[in-house]
C-alpha atoms as a PDB file:
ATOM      1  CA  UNK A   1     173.236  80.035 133.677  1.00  0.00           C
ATOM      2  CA  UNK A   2     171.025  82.076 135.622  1.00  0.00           C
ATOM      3  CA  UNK A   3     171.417  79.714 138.665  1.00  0.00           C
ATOM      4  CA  UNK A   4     175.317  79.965 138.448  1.00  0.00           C
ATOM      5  CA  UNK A   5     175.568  83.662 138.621  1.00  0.00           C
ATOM      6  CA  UNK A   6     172.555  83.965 141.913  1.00  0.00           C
ATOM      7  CA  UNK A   7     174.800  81.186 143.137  1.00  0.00           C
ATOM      8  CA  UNK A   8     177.926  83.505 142.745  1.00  0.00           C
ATOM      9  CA  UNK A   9     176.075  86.177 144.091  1.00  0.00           C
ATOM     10  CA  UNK A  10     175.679  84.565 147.291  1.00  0.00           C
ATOM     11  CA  UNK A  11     179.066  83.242 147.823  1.00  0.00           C
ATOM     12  CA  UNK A  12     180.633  86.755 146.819  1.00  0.00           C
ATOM     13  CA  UNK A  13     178.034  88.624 149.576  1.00  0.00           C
ATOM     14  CA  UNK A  14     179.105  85.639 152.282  1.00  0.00           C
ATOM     15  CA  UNK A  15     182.307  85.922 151.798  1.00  0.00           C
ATOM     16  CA  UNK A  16     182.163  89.895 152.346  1.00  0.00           C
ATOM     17  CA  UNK A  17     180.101  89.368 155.839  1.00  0.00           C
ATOM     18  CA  UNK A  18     182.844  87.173 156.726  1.00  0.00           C
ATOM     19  CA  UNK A  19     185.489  89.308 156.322  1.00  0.00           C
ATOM     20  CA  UNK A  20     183.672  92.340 157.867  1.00  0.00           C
ATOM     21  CA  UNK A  21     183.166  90.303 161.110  1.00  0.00           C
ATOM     22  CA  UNK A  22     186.987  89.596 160.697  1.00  0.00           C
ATOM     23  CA  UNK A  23     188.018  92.950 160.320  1.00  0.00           C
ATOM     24  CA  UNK A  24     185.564  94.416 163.195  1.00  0.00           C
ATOM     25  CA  UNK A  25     186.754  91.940 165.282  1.00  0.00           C
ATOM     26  CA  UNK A  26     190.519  92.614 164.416  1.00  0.00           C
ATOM     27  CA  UNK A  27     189.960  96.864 165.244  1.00  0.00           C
ATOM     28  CA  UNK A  28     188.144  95.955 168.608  1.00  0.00           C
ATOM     29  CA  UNK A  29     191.164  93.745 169.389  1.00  0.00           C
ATOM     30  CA  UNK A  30     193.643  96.498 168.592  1.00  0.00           C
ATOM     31  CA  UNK A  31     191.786  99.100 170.358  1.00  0.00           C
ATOM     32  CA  UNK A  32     191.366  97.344 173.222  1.00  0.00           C
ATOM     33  CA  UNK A  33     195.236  96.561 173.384  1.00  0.00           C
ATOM     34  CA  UNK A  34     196.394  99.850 172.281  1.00  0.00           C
ATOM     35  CA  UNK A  35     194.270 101.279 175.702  1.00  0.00           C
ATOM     36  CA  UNK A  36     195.528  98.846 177.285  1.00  0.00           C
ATOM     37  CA  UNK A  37     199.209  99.307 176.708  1.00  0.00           C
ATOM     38  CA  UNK A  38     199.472 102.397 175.508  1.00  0.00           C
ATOM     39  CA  UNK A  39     196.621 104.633 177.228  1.00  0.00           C
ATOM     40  CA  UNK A  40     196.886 102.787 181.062  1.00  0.00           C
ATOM     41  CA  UNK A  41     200.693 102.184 180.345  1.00  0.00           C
ATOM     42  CA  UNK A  42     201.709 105.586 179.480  1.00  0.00           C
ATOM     43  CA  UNK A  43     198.777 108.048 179.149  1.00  0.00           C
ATOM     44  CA  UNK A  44     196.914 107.863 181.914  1.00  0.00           C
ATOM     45  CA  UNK A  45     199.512 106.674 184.470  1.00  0.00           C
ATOM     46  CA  UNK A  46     199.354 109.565 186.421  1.00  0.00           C
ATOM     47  CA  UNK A  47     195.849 108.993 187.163  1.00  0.00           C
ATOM     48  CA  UNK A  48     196.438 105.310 187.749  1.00  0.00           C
ATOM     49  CA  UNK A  49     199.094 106.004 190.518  1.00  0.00           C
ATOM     50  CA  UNK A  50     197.314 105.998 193.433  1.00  0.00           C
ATOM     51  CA  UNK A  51     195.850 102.599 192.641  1.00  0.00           C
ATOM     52  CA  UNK A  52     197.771 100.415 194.396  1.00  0.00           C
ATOM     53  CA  UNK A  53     198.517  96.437 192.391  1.00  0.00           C
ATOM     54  CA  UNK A  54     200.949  93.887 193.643  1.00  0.00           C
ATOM     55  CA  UNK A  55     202.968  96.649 195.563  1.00  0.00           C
ATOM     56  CA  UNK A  56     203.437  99.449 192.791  1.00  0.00           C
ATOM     57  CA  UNK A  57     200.876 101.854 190.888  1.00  0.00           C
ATOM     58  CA  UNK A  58     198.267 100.277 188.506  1.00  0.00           C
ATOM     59  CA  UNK A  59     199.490 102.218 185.679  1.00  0.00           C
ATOM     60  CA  UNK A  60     203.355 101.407 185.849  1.00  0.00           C
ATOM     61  CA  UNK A  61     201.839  97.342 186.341  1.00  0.00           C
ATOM     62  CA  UNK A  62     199.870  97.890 183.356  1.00  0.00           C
ATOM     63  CA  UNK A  63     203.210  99.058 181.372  1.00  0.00           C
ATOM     64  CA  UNK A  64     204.979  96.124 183.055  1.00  0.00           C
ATOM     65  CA  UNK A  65     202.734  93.096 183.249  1.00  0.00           C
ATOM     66  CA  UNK A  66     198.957  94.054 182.463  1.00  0.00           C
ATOM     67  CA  UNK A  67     199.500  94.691 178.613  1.00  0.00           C
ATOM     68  CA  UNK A  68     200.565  91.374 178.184  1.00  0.00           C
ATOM     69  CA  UNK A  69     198.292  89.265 179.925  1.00  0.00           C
ATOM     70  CA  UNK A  70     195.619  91.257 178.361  1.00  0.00           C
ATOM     71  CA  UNK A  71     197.421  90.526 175.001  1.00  0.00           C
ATOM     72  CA  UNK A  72     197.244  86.712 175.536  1.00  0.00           C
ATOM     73  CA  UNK A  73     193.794  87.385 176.457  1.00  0.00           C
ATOM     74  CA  UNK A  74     193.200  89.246 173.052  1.00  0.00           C
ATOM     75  CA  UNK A  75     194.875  86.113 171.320  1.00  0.00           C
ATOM     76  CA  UNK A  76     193.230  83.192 173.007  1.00  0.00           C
ATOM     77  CA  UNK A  77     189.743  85.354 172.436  1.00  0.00           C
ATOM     78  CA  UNK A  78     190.711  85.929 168.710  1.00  0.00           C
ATOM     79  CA  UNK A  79     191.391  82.446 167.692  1.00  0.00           C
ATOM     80  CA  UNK A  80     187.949  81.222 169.601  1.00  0.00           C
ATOM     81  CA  UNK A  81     185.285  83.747 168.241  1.00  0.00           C
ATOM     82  CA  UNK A  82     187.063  83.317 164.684  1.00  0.00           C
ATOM     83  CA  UNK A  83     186.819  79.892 165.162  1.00  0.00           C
ATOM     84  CA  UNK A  84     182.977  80.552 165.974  1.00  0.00           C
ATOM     85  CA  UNK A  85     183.404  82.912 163.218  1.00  0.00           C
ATOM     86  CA  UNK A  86     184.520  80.314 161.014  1.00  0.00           C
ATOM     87  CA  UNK A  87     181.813  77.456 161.972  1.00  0.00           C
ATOM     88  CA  UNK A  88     178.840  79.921 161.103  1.00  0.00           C
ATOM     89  CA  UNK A  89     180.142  80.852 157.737  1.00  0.00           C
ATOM     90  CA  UNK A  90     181.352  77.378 156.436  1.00  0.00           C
ATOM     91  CA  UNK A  91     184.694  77.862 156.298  1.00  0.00           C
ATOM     92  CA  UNK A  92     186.217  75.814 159.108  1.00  0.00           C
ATOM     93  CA  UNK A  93     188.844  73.056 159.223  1.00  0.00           C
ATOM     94  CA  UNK A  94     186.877  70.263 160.744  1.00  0.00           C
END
């Protein structure tokens, strides 16, 4: 009986390391796209202006075109480190 509930104890203090690397990585993703489109897009725009991108301002490309390429970015990195993430904690699909 003794065995059962060490045994339980272990799964119960994997399973919360896996979901803390989940969430951390899940707030580093959002911050990094919230800067992205929300700080370069809007924020700091005005200090992005004379940076010149593809013929206009780095700031108003960021609001246009940067945000989402660095959201596909965000996604493609997500589903590969949770993959990863996945692998080293047992709980993966192959």
């Amino acid at each position: 009986m003794a065995d059962h509930s060490t045994n339980s104890a272990q799964t119960a203090e994997s399973d919360k390391g896996y979901w803390q690397a989940n969430l951390r990585l899940i707030y580093i993703s959002l911050v990094i796209w919230a800067l992205v489109s929300f700080g370069f897009g809007i924020l700091l725009r005005p200090l992005l202006s004379g940076i010149a991108v593809g013929g206009t301002d780095l700031g108003f490309w960021f609001a246009q075109q940067g945000s989402i390429l660095v959201f596909l970015v965000l996604i493609f990195n997500y589903a590969w480190r949770m993959n990863k993430l996945d692998a080293e904690f047992g709980v993966d699909e192959e």
